[in-house]
N, C-alpha and C. Protein backbone atom coordinates (compact mmCIF):
# COMPACT_ATOMS: atom_id res chain seq x y z
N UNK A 1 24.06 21.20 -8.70
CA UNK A 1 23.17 20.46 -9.59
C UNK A 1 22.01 19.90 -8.79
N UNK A 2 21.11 20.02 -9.02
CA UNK A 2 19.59 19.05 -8.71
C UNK A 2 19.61 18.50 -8.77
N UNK A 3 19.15 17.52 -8.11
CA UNK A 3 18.48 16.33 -7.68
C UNK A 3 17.20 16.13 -8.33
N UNK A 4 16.22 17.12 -8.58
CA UNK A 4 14.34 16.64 -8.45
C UNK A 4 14.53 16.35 -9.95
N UNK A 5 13.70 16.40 -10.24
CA UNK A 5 13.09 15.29 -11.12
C UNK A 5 11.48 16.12 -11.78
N UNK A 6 11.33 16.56 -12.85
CA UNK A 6 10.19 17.08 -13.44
C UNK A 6 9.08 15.89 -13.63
N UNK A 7 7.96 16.38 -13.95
CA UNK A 7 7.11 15.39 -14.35
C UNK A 7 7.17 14.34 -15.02
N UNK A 8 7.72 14.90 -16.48
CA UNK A 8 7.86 13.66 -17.44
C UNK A 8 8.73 12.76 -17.23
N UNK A 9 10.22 13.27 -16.36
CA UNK A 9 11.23 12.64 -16.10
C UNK A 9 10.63 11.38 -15.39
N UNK A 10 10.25 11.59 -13.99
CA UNK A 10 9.49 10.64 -13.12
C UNK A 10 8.30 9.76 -13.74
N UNK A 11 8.08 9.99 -14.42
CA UNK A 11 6.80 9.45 -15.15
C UNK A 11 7.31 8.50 -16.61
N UNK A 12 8.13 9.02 -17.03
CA UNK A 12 9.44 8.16 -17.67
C UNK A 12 10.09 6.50 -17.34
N UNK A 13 10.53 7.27 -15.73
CA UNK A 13 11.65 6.69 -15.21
C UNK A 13 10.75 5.39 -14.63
N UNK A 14 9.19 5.94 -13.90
CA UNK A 14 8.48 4.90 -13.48
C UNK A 14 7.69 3.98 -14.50
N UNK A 15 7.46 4.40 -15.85
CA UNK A 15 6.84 3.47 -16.74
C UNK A 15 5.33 3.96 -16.89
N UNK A 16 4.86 5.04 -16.07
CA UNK A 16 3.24 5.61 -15.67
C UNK A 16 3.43 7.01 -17.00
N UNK A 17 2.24 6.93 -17.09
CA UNK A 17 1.90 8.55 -17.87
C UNK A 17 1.69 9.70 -16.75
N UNK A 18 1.49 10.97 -16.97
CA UNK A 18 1.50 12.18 -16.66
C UNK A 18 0.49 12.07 -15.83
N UNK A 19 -0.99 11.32 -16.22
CA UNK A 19 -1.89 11.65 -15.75
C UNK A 19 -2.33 10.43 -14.45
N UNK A 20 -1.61 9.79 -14.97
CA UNK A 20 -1.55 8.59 -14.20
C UNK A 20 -0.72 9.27 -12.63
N UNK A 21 0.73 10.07 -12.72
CA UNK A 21 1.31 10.51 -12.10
C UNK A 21 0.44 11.51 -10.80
N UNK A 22 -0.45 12.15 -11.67
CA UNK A 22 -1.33 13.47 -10.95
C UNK A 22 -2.21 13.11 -10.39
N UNK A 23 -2.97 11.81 -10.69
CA UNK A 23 -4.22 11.23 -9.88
C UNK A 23 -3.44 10.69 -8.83
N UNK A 24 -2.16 9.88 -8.65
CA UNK A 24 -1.80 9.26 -7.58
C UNK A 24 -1.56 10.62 -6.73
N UNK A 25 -0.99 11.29 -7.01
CA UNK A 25 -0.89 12.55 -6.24
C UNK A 25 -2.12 13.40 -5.61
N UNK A 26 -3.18 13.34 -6.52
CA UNK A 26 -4.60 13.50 -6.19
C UNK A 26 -4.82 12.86 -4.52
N UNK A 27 -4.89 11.37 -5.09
CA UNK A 27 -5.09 10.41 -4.60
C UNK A 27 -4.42 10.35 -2.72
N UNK A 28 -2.99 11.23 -2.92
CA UNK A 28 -2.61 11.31 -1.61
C UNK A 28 -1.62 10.23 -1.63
N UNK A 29 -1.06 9.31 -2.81
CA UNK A 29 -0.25 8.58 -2.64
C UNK A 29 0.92 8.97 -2.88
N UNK A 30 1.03 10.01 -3.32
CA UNK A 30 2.43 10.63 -3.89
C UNK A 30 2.50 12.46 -2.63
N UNK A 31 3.61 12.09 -2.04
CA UNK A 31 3.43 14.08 -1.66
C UNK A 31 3.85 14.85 -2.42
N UNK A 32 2.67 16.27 -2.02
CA UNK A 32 2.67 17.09 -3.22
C UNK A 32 4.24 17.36 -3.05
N UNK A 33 4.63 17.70 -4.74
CA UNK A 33 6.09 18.05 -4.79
C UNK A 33 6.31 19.21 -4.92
N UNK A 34 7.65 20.01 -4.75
CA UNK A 34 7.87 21.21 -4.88
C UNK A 34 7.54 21.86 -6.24
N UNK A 35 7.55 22.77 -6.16
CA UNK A 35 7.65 23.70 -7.30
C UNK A 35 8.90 24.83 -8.08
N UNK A 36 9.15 24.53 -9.00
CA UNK A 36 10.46 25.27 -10.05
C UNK A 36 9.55 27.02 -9.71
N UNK A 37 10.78 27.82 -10.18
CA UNK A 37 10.64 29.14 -10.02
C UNK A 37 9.35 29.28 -11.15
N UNK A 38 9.28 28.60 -11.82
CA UNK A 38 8.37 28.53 -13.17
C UNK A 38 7.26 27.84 -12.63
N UNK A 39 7.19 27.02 -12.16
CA UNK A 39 5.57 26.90 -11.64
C UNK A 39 5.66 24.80 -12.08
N UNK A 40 7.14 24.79 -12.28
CA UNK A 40 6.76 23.11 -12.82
C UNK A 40 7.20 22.45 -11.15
N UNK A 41 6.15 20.63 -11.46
CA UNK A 41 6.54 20.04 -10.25
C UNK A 41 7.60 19.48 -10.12
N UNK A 42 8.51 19.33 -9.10
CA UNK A 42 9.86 18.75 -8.90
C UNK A 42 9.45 17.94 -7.82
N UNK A 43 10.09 16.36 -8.06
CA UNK A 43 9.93 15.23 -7.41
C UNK A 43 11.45 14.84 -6.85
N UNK A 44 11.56 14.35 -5.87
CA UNK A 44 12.39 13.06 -5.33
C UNK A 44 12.87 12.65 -6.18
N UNK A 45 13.99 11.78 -6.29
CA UNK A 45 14.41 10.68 -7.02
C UNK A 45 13.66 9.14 -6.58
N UNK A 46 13.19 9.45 -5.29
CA UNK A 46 12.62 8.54 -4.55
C UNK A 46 11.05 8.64 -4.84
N UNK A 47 10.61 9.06 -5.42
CA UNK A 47 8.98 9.58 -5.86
C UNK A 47 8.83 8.04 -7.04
N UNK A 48 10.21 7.98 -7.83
CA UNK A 48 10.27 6.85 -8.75
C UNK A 48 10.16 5.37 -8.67
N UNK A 49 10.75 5.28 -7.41
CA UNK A 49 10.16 4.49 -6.11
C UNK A 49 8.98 3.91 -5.98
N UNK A 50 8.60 4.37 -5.02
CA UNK A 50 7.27 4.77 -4.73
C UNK A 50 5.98 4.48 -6.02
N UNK A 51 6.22 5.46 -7.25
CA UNK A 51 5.63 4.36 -8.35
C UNK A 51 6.06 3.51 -8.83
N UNK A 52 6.93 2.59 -8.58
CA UNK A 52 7.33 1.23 -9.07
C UNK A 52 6.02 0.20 -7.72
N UNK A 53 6.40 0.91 -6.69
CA UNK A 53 5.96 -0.28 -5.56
C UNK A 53 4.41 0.02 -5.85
N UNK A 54 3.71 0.93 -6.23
CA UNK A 54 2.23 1.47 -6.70
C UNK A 54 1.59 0.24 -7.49
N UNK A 55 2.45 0.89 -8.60
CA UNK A 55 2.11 0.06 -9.62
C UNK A 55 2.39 -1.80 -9.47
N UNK A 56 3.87 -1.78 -8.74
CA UNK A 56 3.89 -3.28 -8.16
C UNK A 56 3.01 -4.07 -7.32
N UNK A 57 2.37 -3.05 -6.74
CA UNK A 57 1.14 -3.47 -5.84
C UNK A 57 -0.04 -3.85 -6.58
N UNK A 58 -0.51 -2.88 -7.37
CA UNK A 58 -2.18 -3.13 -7.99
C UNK A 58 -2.15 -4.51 -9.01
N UNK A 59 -0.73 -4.49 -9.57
CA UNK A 59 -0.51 -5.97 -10.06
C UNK A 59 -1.25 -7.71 -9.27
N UNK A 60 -0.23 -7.18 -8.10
CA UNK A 60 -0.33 -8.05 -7.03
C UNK A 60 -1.95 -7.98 -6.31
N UNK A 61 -3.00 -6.94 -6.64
CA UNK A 61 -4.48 -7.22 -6.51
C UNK A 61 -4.42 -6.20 -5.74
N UNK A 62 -3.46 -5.06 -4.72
CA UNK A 62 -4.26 -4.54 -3.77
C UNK A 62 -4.89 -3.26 -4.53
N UNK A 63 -6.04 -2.72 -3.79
CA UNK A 63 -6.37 -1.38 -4.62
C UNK A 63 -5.67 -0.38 -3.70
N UNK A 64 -5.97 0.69 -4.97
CA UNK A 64 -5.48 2.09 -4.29
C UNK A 64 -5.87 2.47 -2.89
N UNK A 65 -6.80 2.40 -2.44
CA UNK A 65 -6.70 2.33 -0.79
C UNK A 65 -5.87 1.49 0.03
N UNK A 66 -5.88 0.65 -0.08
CA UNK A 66 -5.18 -0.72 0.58
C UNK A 66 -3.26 -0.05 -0.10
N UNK A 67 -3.12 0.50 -0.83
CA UNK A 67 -1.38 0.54 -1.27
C UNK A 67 -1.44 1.97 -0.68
N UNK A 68 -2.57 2.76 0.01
CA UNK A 68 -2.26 4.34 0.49
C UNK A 68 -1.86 3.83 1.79
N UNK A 69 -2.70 2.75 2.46
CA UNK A 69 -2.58 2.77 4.00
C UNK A 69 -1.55 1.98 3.89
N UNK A 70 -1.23 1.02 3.26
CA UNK A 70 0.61 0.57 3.19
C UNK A 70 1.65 1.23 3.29
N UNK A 71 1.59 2.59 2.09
CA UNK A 71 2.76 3.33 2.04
C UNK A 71 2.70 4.80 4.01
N UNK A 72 0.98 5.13 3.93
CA UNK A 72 1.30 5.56 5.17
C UNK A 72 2.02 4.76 6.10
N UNK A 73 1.70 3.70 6.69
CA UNK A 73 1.88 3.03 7.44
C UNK A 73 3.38 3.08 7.80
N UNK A 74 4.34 2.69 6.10
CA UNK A 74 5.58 3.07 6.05
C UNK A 74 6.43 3.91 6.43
N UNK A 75 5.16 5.14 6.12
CA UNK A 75 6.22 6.44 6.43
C UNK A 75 5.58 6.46 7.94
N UNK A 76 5.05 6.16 8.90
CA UNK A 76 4.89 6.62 10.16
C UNK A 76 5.96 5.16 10.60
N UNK A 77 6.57 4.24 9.85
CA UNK A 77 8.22 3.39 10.78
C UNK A 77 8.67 3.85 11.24
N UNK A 78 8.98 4.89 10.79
CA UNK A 78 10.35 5.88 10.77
C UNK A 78 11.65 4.79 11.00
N UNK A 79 11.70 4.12 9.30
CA UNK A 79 12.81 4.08 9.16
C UNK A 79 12.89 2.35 9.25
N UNK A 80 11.82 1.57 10.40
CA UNK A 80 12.13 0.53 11.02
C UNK A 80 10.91 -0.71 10.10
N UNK A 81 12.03 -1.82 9.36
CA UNK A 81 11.14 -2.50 8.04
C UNK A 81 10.10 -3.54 9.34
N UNK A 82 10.12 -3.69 10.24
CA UNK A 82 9.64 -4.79 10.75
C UNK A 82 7.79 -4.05 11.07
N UNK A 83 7.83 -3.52 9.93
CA UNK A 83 6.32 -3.79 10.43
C UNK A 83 5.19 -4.68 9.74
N UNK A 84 4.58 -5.20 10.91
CA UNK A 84 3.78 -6.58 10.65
C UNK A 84 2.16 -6.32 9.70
N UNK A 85 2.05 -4.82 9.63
CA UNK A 85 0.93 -4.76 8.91
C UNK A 85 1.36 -5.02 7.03
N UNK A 86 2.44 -4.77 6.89
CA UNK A 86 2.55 -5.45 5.79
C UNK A 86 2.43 -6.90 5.49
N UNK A 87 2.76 -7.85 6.22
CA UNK A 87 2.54 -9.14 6.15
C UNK A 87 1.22 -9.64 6.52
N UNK A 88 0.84 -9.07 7.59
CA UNK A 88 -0.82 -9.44 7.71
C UNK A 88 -1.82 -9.01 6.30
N UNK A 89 -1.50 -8.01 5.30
CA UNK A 89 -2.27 -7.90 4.84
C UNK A 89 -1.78 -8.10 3.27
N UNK A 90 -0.49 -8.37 3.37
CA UNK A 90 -0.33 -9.68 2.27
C UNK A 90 -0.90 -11.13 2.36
N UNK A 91 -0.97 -10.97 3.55
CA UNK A 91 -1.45 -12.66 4.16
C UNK A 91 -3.26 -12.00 3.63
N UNK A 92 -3.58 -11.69 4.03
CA UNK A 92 -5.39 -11.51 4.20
C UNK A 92 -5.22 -10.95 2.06
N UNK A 93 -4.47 -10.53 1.25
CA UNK A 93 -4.90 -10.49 -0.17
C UNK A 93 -4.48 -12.09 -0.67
N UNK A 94 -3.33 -12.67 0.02
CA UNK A 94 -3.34 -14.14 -0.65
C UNK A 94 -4.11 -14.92 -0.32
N UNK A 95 -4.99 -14.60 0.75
CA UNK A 95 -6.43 -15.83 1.14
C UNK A 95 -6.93 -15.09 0.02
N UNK A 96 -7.35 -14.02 0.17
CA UNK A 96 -8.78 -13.00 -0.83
C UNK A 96 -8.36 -13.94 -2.81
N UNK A 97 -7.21 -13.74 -2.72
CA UNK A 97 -6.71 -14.28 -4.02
C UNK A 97 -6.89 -15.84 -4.44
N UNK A 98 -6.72 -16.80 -3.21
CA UNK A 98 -6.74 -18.16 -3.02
C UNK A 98 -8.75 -18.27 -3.22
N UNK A 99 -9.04 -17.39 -2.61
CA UNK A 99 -10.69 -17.54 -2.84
C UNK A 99 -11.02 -17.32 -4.17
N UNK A 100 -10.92 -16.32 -4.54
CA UNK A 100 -11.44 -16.21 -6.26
C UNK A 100 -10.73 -17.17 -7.05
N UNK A 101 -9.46 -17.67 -7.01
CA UNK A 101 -9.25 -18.78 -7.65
C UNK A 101 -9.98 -19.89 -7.70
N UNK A 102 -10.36 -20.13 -6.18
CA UNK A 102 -11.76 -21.00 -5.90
C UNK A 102 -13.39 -21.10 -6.68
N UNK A 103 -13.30 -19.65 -6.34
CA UNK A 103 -14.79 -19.35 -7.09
C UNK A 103 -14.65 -19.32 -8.28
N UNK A 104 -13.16 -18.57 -9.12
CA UNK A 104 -12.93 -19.25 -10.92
C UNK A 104 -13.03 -20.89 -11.08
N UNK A 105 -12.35 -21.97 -10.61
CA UNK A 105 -12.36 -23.23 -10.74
C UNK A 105 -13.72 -23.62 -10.79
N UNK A 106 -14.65 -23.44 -9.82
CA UNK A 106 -16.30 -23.31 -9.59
C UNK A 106 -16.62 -23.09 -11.24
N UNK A 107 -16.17 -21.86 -11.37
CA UNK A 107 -17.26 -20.91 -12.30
C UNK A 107 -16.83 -22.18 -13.99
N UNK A 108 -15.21 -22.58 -14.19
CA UNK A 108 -14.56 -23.20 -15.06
C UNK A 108 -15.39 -24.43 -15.14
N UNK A 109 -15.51 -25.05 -14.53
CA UNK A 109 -16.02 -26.49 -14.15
C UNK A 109 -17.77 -26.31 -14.72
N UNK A 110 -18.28 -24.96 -14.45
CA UNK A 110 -19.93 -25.08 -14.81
C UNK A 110 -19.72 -24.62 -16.35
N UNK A 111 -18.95 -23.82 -16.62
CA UNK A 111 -18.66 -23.62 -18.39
C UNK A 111 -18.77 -24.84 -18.68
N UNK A 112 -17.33 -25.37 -18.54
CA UNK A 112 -17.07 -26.85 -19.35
C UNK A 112 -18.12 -27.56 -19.44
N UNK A 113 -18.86 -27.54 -17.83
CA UNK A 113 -19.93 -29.14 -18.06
C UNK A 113 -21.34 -28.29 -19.36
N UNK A 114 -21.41 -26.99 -19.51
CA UNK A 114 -22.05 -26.35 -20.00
C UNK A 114 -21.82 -26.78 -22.13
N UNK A 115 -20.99 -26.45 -22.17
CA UNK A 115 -19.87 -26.93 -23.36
C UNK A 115 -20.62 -28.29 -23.75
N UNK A 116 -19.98 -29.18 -23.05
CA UNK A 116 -20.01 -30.74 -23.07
C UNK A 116 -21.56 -30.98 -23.01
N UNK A 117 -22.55 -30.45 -22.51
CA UNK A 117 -24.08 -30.89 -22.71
C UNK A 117 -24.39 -30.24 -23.83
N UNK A 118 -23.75 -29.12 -24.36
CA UNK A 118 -24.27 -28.84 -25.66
C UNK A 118 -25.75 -27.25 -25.68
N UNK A 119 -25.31 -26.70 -24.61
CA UNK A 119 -26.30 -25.75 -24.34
C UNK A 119 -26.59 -24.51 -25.26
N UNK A 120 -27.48 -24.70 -26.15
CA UNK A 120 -27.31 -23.50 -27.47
C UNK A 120 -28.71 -22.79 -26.75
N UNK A 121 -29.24 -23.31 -26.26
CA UNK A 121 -30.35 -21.75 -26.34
C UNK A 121 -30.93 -22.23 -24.27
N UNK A 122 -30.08 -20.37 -23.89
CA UNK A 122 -30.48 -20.36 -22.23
C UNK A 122 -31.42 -21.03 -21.66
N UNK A 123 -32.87 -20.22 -22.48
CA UNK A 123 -33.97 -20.42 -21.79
C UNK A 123 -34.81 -21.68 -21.88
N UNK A 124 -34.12 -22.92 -22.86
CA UNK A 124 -34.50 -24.20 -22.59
C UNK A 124 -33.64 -24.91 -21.74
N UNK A 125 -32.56 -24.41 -21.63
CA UNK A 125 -31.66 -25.13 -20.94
C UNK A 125 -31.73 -24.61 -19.28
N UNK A 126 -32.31 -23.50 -18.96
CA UNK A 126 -32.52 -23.61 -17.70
C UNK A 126 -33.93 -24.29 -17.09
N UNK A 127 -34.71 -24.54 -18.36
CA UNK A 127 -35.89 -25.17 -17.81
C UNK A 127 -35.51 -26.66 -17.81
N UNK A 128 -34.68 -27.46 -18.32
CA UNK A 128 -34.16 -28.44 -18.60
C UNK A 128 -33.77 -28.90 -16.94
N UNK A 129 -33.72 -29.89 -16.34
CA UNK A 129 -33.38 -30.70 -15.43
C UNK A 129 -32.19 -31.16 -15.85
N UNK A 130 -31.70 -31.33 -16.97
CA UNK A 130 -29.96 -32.05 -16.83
C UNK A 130 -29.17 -30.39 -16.90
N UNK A 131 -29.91 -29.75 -16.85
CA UNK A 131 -28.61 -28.51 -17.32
C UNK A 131 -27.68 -28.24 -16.05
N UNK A 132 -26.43 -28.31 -16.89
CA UNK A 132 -25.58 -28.26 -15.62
C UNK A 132 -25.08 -26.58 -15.38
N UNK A 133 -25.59 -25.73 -16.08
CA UNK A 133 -25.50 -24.44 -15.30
C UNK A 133 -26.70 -23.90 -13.75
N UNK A 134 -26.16 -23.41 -13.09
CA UNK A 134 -26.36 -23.26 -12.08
C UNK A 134 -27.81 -22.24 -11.70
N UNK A 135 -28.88 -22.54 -12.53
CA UNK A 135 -30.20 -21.55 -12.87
C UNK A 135 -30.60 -22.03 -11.26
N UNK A 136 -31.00 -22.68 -10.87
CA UNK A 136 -31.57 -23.10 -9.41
C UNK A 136 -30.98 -22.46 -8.57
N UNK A 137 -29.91 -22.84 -8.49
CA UNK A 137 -29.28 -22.37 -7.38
C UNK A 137 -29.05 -20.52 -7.12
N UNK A 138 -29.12 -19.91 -8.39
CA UNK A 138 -29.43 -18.55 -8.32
C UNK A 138 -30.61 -17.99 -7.38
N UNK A 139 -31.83 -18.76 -8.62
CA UNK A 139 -33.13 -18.58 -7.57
C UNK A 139 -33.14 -18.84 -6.33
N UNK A 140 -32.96 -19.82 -5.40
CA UNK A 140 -32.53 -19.94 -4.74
C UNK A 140 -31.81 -18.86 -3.79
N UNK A 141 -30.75 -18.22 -4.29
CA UNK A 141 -30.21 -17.08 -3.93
C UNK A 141 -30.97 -15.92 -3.51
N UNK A 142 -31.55 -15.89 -5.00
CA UNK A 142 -32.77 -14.64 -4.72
C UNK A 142 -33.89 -14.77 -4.00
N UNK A 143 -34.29 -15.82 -3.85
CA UNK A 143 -35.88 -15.97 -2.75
C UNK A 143 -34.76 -15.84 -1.43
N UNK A 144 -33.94 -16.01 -1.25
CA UNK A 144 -33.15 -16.34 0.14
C UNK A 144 -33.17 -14.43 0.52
N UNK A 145 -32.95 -13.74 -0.54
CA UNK A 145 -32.72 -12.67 -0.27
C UNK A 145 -33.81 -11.95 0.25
């Protein structure tokens, strides 16, 4: 009896569609799988794997580059979990993550005070001196540039 695993099966078992399945494979995150006397792909049981931790990853913010050089990284252990590039670069997406939370709270705080002054039309309200959206400080940005 077999072991592999057809397309839909794996694609099933991981919660991903077909096509979803073929781009990661595209992609180089999945190895290409064997082939049935018929021409269909046969996967691992462990391929099911592999898209759980995919998909568990892009959740968690990393992109598809950042979860290819993870899973390489993995397969050149051989075997041995202590490697530190996984933690360094969980550590470097939970700063990256801790920052945009930063820059949302920022962005929350200029809504609200936006709200609360009552701002119905942009282009008086950026000529306005009490407006508490951030029109200056853009410009600013842009002459800097």
């Amino acid at each position: 009896m077999s072991t592999a695993l057809r397309s839909g099966e794996v694609a099933e078992a991981a919660g991903v569609n077909l096509q979803t399945l073929r781009y990661y494979e595209r992609r180089g995150l999945l190895a290409k799988p064997q082939r049935s006397p018929g021409g269909h792909r046969l996967y691992p049981p462990a391929t099911v794997t592999v898209l759980r931790v995919i998909k568990a990853a892009q959740r968690l913010g990393f992109t598809l580059e950042e979860i290819s050089d993870l899973i390489a990284a993995a397969a050149h252990s051989h075997g041995v979990r202590h490697d530190a590039r996984l933690q360094e670069r969980t550590r470097a997406k939970l700063a990256e993550v801790e920052q945009r939370l930063a820059d949302l709270a920022v962005i929350r705080d200029q809504l609200a005070q936006a709200v609360s002054a009552g701002c119905d039309d942009i282009a008086a309200c950026a000529d306005s001196p009490h407006c508490p959206l951030p029109f200056a400080e853009l410009a600013d940005d842009i002459d800097a540039r």
